[in-house]
Protein backbone atom coordinates (compact mmCIF):
# COMPACT_ATOMS: atom_id res chain seq x y z
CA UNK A 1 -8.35 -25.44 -9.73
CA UNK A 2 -7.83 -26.29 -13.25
CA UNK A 3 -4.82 -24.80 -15.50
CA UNK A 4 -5.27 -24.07 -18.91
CA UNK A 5 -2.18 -23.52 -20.61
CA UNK A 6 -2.74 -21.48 -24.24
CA UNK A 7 -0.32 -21.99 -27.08
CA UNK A 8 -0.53 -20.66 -30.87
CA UNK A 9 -3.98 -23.04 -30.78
CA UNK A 10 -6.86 -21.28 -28.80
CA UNK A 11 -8.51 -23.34 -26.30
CA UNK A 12 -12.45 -24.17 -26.96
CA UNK A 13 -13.73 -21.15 -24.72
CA UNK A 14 -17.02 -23.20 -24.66
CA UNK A 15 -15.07 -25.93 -22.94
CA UNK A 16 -13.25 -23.62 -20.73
CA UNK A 17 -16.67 -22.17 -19.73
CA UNK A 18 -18.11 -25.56 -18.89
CA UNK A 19 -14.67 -26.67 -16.32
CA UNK A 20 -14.94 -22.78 -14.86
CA UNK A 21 -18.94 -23.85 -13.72
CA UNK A 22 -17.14 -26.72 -11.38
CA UNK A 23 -13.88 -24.65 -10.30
CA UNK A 24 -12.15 -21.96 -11.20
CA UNK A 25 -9.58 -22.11 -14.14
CA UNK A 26 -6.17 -20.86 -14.92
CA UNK A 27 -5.58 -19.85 -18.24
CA UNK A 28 -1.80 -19.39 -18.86
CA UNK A 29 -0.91 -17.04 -21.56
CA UNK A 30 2.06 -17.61 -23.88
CA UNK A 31 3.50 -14.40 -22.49
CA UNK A 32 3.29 -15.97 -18.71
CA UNK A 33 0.74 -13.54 -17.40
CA UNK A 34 -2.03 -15.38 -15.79
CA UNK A 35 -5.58 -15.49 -15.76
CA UNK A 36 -8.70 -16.61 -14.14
CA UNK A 37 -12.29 -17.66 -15.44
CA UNK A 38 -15.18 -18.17 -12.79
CA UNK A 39 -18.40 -16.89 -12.35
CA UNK A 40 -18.25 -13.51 -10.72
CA UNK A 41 -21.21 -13.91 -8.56
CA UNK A 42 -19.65 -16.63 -5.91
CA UNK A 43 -17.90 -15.29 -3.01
CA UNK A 44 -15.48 -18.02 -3.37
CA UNK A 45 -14.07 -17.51 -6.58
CA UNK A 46 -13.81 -13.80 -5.95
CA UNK A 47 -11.41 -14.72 -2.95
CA UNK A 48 -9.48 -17.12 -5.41
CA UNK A 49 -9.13 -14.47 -7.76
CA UNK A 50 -7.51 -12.15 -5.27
CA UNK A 51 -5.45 -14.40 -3.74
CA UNK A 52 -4.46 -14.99 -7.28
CA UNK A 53 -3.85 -11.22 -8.08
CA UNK A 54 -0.47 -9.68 -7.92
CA UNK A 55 -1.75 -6.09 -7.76
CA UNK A 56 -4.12 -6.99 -5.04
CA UNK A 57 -0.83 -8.61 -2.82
CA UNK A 58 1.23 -5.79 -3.93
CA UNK A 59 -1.67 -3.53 -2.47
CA UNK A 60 -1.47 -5.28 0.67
CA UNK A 61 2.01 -5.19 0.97
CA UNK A 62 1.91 -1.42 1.02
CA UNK A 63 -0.74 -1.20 3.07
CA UNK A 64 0.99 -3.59 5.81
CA UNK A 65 4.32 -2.16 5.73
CA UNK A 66 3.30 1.76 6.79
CA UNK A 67 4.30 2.58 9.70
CA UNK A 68 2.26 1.65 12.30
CA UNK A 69 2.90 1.58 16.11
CA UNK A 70 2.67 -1.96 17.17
CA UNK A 71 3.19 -2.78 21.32
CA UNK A 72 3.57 -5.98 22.65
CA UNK A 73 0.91 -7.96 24.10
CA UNK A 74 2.37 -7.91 27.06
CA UNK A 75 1.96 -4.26 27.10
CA UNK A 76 -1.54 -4.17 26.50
CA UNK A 77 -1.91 -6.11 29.28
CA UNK A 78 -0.31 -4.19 31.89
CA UNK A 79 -2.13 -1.15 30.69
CA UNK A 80 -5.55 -2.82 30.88
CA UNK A 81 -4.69 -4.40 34.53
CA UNK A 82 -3.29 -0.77 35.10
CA UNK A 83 -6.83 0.89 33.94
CA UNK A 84 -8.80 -2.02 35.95
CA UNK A 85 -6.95 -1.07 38.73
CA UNK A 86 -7.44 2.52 38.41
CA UNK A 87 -11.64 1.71 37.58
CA UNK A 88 -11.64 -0.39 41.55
CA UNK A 89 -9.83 2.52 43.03
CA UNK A 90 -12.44 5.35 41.68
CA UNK A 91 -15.64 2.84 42.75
């Protein structure tokens, strides 16, 4: 991935176009924020740009921290041995 860092002078966009048809680029604003060029239509890129996004982590770091009931495997074992057992018996 290329990074394009932009100062007072603004980078040839025609230029940045051409590196963004090989991989996707950076471009790293004065203020810090960040952004990235690439085509929209390859699957790829849309992944980079997500794993680039801070909104889209932030979304899954709500979404992972609800509450959730979580057993152990070793649980989920005994209950499906449990239910096996219980499927024999009935047969």
């Amino acid at each position: 991935m290329k990074r394009i860092t932009i100062t007072e002078q603004t980078p040839d966009l025609n230029q940045a176009f051409k590196l963004a048809e090989e991989e996707p680029v950076v471009l790293l604003a004065p203020n810090g924020k960040q952004y990235v060029l690439a085509p929209v239509d390859e699957f790829e890129q849309e992944v980079e740009a997500l794993r680039l996004s801070a909104a889209f982590h932030q979304f899954l770091d709500q979404r992972s921290s609800k509450n959730r009931s979580r057993r152990r495997l070793s649980e989920l074992a005994d209950e499906t041995n449990k239910e096996i057992a219980e499927e024999e018996a009935k047969e």
